[in-house]
C-alpha atoms as a PDB file:
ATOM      1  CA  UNK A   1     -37.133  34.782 -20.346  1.00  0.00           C
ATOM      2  CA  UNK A   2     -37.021  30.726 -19.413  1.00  0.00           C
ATOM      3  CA  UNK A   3     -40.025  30.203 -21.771  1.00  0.00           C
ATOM      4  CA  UNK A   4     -38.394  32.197 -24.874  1.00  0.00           C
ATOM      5  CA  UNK A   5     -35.117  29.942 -24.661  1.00  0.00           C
ATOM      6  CA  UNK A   6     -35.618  26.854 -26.759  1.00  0.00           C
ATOM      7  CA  UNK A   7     -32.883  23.924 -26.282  1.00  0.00           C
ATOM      8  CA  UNK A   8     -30.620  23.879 -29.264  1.00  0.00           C
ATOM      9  CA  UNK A   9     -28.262  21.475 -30.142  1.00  0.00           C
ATOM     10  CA  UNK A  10     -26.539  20.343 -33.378  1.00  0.00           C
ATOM     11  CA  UNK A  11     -24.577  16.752 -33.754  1.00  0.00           C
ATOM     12  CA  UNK A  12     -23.128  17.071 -37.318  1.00  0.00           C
ATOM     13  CA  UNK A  13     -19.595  17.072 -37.397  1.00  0.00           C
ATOM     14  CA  UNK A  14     -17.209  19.523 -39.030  1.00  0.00           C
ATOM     15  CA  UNK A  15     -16.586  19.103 -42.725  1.00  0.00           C
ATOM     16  CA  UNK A  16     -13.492  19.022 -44.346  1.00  0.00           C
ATOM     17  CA  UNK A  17     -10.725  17.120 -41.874  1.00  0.00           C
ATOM     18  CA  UNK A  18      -7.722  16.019 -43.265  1.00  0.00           C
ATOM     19  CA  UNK A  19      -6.589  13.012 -42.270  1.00  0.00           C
ATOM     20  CA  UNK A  20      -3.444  13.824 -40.514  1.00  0.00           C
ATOM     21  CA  UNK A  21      -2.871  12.674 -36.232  1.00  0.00           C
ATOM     22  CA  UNK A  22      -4.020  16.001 -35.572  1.00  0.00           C
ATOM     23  CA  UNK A  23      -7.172  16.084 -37.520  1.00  0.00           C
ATOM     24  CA  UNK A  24      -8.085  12.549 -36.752  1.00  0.00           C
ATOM     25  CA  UNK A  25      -7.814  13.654 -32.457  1.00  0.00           C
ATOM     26  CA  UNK A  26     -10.035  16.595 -33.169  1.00  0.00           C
ATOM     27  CA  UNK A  27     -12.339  14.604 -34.979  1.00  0.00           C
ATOM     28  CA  UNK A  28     -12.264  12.230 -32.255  1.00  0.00           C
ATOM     29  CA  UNK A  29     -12.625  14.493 -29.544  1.00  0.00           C
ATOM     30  CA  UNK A  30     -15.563  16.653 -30.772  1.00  0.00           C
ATOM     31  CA  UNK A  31     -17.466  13.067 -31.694  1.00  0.00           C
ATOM     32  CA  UNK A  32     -16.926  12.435 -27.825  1.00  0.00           C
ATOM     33  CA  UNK A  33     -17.596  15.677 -26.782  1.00  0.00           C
ATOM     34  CA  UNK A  34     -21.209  15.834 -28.870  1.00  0.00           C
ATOM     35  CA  UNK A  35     -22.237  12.504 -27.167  1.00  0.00           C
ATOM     36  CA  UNK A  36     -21.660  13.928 -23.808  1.00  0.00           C
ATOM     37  CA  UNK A  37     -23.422  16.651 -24.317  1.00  0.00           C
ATOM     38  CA  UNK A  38     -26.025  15.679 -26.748  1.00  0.00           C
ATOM     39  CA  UNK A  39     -27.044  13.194 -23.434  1.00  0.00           C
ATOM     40  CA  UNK A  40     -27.373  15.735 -21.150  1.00  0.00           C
ATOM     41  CA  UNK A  41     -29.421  18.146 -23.314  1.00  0.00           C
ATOM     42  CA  UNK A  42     -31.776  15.189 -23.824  1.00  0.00           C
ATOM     43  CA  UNK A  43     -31.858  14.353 -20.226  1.00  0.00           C
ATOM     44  CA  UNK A  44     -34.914  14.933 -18.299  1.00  0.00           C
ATOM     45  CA  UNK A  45     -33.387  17.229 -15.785  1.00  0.00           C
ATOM     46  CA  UNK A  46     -30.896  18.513 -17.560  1.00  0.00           C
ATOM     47  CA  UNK A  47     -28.107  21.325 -16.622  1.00  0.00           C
ATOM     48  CA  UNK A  48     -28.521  22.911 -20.158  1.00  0.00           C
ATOM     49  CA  UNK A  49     -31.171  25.252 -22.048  1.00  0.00           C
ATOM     50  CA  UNK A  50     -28.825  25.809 -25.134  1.00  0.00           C
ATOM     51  CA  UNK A  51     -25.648  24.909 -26.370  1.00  0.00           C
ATOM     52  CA  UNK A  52     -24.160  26.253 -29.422  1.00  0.00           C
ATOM     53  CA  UNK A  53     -22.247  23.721 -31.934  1.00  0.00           C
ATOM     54  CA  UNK A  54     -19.289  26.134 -32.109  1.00  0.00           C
ATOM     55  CA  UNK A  55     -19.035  25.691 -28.354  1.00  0.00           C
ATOM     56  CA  UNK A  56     -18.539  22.063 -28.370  1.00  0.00           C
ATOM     57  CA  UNK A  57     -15.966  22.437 -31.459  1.00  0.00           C
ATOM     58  CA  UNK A  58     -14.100  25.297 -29.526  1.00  0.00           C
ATOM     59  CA  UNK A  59     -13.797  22.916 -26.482  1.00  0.00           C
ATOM     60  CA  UNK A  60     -12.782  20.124 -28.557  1.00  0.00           C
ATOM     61  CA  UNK A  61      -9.909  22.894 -30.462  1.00  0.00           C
ATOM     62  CA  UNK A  62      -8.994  23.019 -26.785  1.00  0.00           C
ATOM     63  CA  UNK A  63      -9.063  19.511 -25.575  1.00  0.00           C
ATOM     64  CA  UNK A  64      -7.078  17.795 -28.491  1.00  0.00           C
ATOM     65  CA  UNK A  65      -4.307  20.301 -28.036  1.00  0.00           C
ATOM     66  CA  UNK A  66      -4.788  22.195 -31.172  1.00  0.00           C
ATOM     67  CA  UNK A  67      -5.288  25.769 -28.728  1.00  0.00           C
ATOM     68  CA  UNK A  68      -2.454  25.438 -26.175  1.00  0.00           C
ATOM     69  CA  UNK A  69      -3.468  28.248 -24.283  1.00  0.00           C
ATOM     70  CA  UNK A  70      -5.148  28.914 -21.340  1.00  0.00           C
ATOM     71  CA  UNK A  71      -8.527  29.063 -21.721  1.00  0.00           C
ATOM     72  CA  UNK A  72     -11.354  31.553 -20.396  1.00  0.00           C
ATOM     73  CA  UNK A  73     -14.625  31.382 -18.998  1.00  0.00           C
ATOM     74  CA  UNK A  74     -17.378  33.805 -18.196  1.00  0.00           C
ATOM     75  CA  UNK A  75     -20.447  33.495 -16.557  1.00  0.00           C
ATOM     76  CA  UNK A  76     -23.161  36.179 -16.061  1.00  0.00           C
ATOM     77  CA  UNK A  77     -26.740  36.279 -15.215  1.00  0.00           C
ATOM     78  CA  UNK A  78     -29.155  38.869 -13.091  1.00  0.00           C
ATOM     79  CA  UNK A  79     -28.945  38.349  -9.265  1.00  0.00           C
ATOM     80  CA  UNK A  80     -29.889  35.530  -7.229  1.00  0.00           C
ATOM     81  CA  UNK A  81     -29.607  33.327 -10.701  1.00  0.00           C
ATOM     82  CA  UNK A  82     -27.301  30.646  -9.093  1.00  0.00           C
ATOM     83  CA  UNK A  83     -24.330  32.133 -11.180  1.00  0.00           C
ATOM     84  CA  UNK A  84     -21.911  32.016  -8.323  1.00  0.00           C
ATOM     85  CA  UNK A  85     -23.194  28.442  -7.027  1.00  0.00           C
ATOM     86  CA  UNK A  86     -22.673  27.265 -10.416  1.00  0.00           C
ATOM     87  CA  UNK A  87     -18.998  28.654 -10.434  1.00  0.00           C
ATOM     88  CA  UNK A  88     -18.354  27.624  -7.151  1.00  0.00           C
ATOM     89  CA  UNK A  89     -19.177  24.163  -8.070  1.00  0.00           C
ATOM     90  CA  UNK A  90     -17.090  23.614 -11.509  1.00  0.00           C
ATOM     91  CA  UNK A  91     -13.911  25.411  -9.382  1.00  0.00           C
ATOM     92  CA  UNK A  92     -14.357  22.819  -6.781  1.00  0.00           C
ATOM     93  CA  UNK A  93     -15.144  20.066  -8.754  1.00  0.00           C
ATOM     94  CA  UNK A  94     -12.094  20.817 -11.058  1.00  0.00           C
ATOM     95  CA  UNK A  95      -9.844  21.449  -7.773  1.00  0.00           C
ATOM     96  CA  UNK A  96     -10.823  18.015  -6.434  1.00  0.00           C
ATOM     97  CA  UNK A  97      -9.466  16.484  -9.426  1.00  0.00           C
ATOM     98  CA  UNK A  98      -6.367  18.925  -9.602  1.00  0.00           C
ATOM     99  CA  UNK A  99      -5.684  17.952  -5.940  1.00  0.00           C
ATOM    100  CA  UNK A 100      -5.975  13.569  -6.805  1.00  0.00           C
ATOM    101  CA  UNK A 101      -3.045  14.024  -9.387  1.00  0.00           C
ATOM    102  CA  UNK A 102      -1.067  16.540  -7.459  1.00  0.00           C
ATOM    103  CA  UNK A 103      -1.786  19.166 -10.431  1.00  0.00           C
ATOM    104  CA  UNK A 104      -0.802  23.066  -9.834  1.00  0.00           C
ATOM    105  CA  UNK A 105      -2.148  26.123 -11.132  1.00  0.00           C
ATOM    106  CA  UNK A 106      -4.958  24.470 -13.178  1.00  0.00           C
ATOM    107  CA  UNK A 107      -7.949  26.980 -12.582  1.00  0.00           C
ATOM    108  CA  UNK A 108      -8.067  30.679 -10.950  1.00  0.00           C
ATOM    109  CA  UNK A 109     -11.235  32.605 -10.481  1.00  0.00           C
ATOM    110  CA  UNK A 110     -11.398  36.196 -11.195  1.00  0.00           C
ATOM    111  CA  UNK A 111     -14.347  38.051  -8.730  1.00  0.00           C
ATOM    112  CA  UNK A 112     -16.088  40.604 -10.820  1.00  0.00           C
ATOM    113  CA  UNK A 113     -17.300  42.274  -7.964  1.00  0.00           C
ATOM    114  CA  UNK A 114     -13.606  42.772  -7.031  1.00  0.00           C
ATOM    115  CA  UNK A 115     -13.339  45.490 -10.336  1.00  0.00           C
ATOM    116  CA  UNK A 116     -16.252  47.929  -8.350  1.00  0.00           C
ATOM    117  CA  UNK A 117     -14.580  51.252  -8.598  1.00  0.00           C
ATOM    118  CA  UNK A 118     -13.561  52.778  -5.566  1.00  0.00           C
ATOM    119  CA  UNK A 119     -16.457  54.909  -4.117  1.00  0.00           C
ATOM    120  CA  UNK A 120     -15.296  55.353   0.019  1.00  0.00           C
ATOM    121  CA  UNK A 121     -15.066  59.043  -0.418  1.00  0.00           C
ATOM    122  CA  UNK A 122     -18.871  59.296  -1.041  1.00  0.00           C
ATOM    123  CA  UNK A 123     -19.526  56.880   1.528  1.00  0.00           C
ATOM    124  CA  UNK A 124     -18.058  58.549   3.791  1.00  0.00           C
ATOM    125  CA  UNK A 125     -19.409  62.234   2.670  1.00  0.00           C
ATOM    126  CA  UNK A 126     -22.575  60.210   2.621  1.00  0.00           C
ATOM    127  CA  UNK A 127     -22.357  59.248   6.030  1.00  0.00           C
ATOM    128  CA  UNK A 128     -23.065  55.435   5.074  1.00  0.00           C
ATOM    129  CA  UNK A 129     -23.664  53.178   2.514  1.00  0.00           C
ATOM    130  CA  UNK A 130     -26.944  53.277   2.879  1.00  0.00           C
ATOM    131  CA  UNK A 131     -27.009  56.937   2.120  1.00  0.00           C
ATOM    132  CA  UNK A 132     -24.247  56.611  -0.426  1.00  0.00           C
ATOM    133  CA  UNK A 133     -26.445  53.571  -2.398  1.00  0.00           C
ATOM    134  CA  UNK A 134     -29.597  55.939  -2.754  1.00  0.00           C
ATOM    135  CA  UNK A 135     -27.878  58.177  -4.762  1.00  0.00           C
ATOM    136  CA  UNK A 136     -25.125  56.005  -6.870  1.00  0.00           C
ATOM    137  CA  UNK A 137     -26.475  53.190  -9.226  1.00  0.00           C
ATOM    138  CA  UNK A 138     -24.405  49.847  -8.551  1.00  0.00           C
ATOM    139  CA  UNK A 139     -26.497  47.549 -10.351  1.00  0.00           C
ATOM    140  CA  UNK A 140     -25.038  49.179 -13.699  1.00  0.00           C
ATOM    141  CA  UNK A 141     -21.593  48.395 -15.645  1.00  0.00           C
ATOM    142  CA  UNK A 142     -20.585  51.835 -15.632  1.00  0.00           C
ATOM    143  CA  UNK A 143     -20.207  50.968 -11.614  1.00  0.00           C
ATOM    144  CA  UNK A 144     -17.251  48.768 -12.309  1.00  0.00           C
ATOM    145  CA  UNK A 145     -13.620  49.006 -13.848  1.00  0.00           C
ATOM    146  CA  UNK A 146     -14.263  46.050 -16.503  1.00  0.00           C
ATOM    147  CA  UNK A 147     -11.296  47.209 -18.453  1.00  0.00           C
ATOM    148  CA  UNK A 148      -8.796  46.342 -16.011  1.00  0.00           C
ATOM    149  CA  UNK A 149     -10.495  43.445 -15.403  1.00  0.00           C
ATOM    150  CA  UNK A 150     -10.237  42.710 -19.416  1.00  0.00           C
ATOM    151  CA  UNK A 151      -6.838  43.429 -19.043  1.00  0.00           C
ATOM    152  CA  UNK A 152      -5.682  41.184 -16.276  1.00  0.00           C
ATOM    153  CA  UNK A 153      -8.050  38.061 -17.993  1.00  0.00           C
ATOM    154  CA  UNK A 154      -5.788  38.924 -21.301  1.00  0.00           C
ATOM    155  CA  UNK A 155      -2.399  38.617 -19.126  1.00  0.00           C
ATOM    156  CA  UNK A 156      -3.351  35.873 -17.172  1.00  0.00           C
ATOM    157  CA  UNK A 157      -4.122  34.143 -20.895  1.00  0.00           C
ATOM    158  CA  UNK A 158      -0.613  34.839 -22.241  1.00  0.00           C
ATOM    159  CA  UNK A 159       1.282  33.597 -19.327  1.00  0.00           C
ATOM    160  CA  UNK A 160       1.577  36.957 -17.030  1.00  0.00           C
ATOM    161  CA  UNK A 161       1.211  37.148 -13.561  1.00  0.00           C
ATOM    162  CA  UNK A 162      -1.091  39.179 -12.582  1.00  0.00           C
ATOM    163  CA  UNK A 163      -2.135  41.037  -8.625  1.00  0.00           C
ATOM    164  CA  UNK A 164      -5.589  41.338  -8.444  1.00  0.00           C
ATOM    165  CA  UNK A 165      -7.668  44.455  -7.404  1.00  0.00           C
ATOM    166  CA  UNK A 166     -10.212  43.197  -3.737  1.00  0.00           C
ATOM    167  CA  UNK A 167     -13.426  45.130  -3.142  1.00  0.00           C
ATOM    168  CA  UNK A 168     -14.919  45.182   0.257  1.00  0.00           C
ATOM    169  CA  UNK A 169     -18.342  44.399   0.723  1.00  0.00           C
ATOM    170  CA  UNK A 170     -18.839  45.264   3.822  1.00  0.00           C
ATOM    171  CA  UNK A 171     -20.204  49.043   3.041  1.00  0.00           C
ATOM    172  CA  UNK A 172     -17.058  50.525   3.048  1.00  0.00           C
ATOM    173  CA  UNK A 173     -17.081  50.312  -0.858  1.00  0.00           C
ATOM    174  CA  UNK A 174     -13.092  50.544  -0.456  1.00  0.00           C
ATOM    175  CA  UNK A 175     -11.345  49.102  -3.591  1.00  0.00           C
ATOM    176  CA  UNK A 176      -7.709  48.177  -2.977  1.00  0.00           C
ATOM    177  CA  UNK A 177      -5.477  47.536  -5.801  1.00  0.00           C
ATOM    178  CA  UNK A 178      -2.809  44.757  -6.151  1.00  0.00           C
ATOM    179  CA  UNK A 179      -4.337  42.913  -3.788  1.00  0.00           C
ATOM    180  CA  UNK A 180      -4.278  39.138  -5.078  1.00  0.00           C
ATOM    181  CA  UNK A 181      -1.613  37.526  -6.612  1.00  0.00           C
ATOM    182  CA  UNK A 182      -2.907  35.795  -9.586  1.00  0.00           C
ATOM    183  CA  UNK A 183      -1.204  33.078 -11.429  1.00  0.00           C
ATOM    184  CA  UNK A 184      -1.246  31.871 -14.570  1.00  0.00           C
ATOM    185  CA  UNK A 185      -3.534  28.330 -15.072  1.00  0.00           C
ATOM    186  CA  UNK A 186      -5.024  26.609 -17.515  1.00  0.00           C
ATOM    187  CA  UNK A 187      -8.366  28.085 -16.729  1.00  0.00           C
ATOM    188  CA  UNK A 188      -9.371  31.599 -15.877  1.00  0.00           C
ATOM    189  CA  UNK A 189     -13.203  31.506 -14.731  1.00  0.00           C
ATOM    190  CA  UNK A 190     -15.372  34.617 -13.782  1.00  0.00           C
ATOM    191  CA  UNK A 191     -18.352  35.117 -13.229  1.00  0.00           C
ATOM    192  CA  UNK A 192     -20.892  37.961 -12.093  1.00  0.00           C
ATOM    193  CA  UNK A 193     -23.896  40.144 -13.638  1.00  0.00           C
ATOM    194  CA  UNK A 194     -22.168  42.142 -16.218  1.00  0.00           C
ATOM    195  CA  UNK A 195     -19.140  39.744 -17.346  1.00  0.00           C
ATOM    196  CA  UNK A 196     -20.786  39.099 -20.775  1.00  0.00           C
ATOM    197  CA  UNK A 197     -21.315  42.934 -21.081  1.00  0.00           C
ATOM    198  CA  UNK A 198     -19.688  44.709 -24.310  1.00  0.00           C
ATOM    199  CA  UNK A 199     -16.700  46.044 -22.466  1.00  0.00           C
ATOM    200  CA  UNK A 200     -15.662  42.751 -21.658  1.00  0.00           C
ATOM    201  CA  UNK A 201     -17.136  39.586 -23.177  1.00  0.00           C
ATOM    202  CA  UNK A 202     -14.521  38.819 -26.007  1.00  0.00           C
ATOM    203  CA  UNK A 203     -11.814  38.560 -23.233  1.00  0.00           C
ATOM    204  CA  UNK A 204     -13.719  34.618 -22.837  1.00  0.00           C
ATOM    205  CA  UNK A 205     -13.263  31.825 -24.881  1.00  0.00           C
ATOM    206  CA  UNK A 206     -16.653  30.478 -23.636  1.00  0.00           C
ATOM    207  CA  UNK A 207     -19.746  32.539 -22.603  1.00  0.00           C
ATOM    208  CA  UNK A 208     -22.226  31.302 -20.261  1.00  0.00           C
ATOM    209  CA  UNK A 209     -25.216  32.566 -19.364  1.00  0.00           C
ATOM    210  CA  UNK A 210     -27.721  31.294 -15.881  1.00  0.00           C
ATOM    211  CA  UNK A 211     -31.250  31.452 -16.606  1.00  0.00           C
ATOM    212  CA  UNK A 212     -33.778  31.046 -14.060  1.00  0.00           C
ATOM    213  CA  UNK A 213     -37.622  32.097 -13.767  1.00  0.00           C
ATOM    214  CA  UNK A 214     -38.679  35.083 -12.428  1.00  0.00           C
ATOM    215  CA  UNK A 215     -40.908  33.259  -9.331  1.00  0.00           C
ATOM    216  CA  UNK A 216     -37.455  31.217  -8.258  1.00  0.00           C
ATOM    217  CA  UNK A 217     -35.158  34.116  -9.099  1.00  0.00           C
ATOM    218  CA  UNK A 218     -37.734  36.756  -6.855  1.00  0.00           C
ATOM    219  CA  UNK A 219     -37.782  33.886  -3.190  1.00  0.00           C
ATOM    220  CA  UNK A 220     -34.395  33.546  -3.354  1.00  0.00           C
ATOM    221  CA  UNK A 221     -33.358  37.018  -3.701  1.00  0.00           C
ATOM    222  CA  UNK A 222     -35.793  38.170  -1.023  1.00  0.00           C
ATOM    223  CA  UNK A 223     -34.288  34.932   1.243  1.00  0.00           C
ATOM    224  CA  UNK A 224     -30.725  36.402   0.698  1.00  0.00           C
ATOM    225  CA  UNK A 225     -32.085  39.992   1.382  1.00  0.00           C
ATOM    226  CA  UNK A 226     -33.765  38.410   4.780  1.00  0.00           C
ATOM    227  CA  UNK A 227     -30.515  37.207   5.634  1.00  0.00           C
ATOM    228  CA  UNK A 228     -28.816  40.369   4.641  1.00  0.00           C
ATOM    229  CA  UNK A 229     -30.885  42.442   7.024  1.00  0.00           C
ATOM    230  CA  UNK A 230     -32.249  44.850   3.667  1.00  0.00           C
ATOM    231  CA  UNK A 231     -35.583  45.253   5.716  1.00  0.00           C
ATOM    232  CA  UNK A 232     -38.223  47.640   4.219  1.00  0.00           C
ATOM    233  CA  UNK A 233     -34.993  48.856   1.476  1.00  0.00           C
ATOM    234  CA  UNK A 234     -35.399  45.375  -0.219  1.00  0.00           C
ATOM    235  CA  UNK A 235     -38.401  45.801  -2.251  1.00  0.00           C
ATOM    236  CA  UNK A 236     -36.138  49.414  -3.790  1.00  0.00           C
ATOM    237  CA  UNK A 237     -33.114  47.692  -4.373  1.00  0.00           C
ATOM    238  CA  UNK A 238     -34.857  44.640  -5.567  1.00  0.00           C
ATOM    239  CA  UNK A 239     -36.878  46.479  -8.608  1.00  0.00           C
ATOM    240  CA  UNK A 240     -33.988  48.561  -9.084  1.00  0.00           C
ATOM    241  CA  UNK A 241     -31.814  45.911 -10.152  1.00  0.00           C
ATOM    242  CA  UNK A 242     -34.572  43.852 -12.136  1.00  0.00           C
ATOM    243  CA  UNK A 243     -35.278  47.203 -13.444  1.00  0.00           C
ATOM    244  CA  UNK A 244     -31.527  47.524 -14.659  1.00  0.00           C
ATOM    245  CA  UNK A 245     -30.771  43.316 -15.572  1.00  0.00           C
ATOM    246  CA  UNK A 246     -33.567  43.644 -18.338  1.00  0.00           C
ATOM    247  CA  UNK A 247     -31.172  46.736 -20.081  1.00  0.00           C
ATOM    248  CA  UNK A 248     -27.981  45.303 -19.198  1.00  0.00           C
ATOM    249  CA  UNK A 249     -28.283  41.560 -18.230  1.00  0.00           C
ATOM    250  CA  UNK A 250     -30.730  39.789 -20.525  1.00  0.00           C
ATOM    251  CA  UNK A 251     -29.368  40.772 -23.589  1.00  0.00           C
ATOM    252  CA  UNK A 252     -26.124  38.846 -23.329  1.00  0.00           C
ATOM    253  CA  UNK A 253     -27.976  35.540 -22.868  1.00  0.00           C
ATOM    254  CA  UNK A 254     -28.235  36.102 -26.803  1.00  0.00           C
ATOM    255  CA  UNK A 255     -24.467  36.519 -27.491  1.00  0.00           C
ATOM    256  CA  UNK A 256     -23.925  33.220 -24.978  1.00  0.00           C
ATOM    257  CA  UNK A 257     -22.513  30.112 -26.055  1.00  0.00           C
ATOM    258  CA  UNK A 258     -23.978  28.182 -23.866  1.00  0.00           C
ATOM    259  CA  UNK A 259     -27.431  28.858 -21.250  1.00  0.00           C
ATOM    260  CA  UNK A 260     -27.270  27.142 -18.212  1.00  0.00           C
ATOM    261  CA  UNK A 261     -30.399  26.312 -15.557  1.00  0.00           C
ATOM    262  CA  UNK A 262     -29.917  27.852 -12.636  1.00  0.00           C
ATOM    263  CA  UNK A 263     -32.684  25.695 -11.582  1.00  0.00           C
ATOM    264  CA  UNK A 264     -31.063  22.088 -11.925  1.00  0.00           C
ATOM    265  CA  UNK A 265     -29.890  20.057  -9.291  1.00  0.00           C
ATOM    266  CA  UNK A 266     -26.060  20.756  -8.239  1.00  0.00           C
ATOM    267  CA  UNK A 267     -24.635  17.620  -8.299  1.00  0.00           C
ATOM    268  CA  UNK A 268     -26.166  17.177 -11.906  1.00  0.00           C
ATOM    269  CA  UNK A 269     -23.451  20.281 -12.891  1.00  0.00           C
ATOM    270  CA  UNK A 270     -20.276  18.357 -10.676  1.00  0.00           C
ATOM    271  CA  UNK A 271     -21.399  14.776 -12.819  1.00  0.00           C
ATOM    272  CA  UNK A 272     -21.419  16.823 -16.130  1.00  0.00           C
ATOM    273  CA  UNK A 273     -17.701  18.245 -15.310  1.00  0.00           C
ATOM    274  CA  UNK A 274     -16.621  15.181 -14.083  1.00  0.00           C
ATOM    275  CA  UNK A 275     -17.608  13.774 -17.684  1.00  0.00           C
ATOM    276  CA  UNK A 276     -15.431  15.929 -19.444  1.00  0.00           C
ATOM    277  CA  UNK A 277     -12.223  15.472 -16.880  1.00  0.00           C
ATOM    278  CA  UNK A 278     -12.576  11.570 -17.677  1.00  0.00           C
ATOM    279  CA  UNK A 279     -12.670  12.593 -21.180  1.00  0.00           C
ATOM    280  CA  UNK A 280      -9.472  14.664 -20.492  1.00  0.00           C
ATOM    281  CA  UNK A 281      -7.977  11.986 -18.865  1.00  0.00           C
ATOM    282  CA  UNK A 282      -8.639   9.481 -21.418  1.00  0.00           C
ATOM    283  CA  UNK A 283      -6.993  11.796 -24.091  1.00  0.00           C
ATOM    284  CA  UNK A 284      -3.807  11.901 -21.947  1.00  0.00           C
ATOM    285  CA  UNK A 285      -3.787   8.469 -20.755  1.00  0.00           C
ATOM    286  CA  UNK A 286      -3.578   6.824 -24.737  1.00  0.00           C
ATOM    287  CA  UNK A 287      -1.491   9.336 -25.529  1.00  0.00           C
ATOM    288  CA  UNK A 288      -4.083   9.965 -28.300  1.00  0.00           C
END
């Protein structure tokens, strides 16, 4: 899939602007906004493989004020893409700067995983989750509760607070509800292999997809599975879930707004975030 994903980018600005304070910001902000981004596309290393013009505009509808919302993100991508390091790294790199100006309730992550339905019965009549796996697909959406987790993205959104299903992953495959009090913040992130799926996907503002080739994607997933203790049930579970991310996964890098690399370098995502919190601190620092 790498290979079929050409970079995209487009640099003309919106049409049309009145000349009003508000117009003039947005104008301002999406100029900014398509230099920093136009940049990194055109880096040598960089972080993106596509990035959609109405993705830059819908950040800058956000930045300048003129969406006063919260705002939400999802990422998705098959297994062992680098979806979760990529997460991990924008929630810590935005909590760093959250934690310099004494800022609350700025970003909360909502675990995909967490929305598994609640299977222990059949582990247990299975007599382990070993057992249990061989007969019950997880590696398809139908395995998880993504309208609840629509839902609670929708409340958190409008200003509800919201308590959060947890899923343990220990083999137990107990789901218990209300779990995690989740507040409202400016940013709702999620990420995991079937957030950009139909049931779900227009609950985000921004859709992000990791691609990564198949050689990279295949070490690292037999690493984890090393790790993991899979043994001689890796190479099954392995082409069972390639088997079900070309049905269910692949097709939503084409509804993404933005593809990512799971293959560039991590600090090159935490510089590209940090450009658009100086930008955001710029905007609030002229009072522009």
């Amino acid at each position: 899939m790498q290979n079929t994903i050409t970079q995209e980018f487009i640099t003309q600005p919106k049409q049309g602007y009145t000349k009003s304070p508000d117009k003039i910001l947005l104008q301002y902000v999406e100029k900014r906004l398509n230099k920093i981004f136009f940049d990194e596309i055109n880096s040598s290393d960089s972080i993106f493989k596509k990035v959609s013009n109405n993705a830059v505009y819908k950040m800058a509808l956000f930045l300048s004020g003129h969406i006063t919302r919260s705002c939400s993100i999802g990422i998705a991508g098959e297994t062992a893409s680098g979806k979760s390091t990529i997460a991990y790294d924008i929630i810590n790199t935005i909590e760093a700067f959250a934690r310099e100006y004494c800022l609350e309730n700025v970003i909360t992550r909502i675990n995909t995983d967490d929305y598994y339905y609640d299977r222990s019965e059949m582990v247990k009549a299975a007599g382990s989750f070993a057992e249990f796996a061989k007969h019950y697909d997880l590696d398809v959406p139908e395995a998880l509760e993504l309208e609840l987790m629509k839902k609670h993205i929708k409340q958190l959104l409008f200003g509800d607070t919201v308590y959060l299903p947890k899923y343990d992953m220990s083999g137990t495959a107990i789901r218990r509800d209300n779990a995690t009090k989740a507040v409202p913040s400016k940013i709702i992130i999620s990420e995991g292999l079937f957030t950009l799926t139909e049931k779900i996907a227009d609950a985000f503002d921004f859709k992000i997809y990791v691609d990564v080739s198949h050689k990279v994607q295949k070490d690292r997933f037999y690493e984890r599975a090393q790790a993991r203790g899979l043994g001689d049930s890796a190479d099954e579970v392995y082409e069972n879930a390639s088997s079900k991310a070309k049905i269910h996964i692949h097709p939503t890098a084409m509804i993404a707004d933005i593809v990512l690399s799971g293959e560039a370098d991590r600090a090159a995502y935490k510089r590209f975030i940090n450009k658009l919190i100086a930008l955001t601190e710029e905007i609030h620092s002229k009072n522009l």
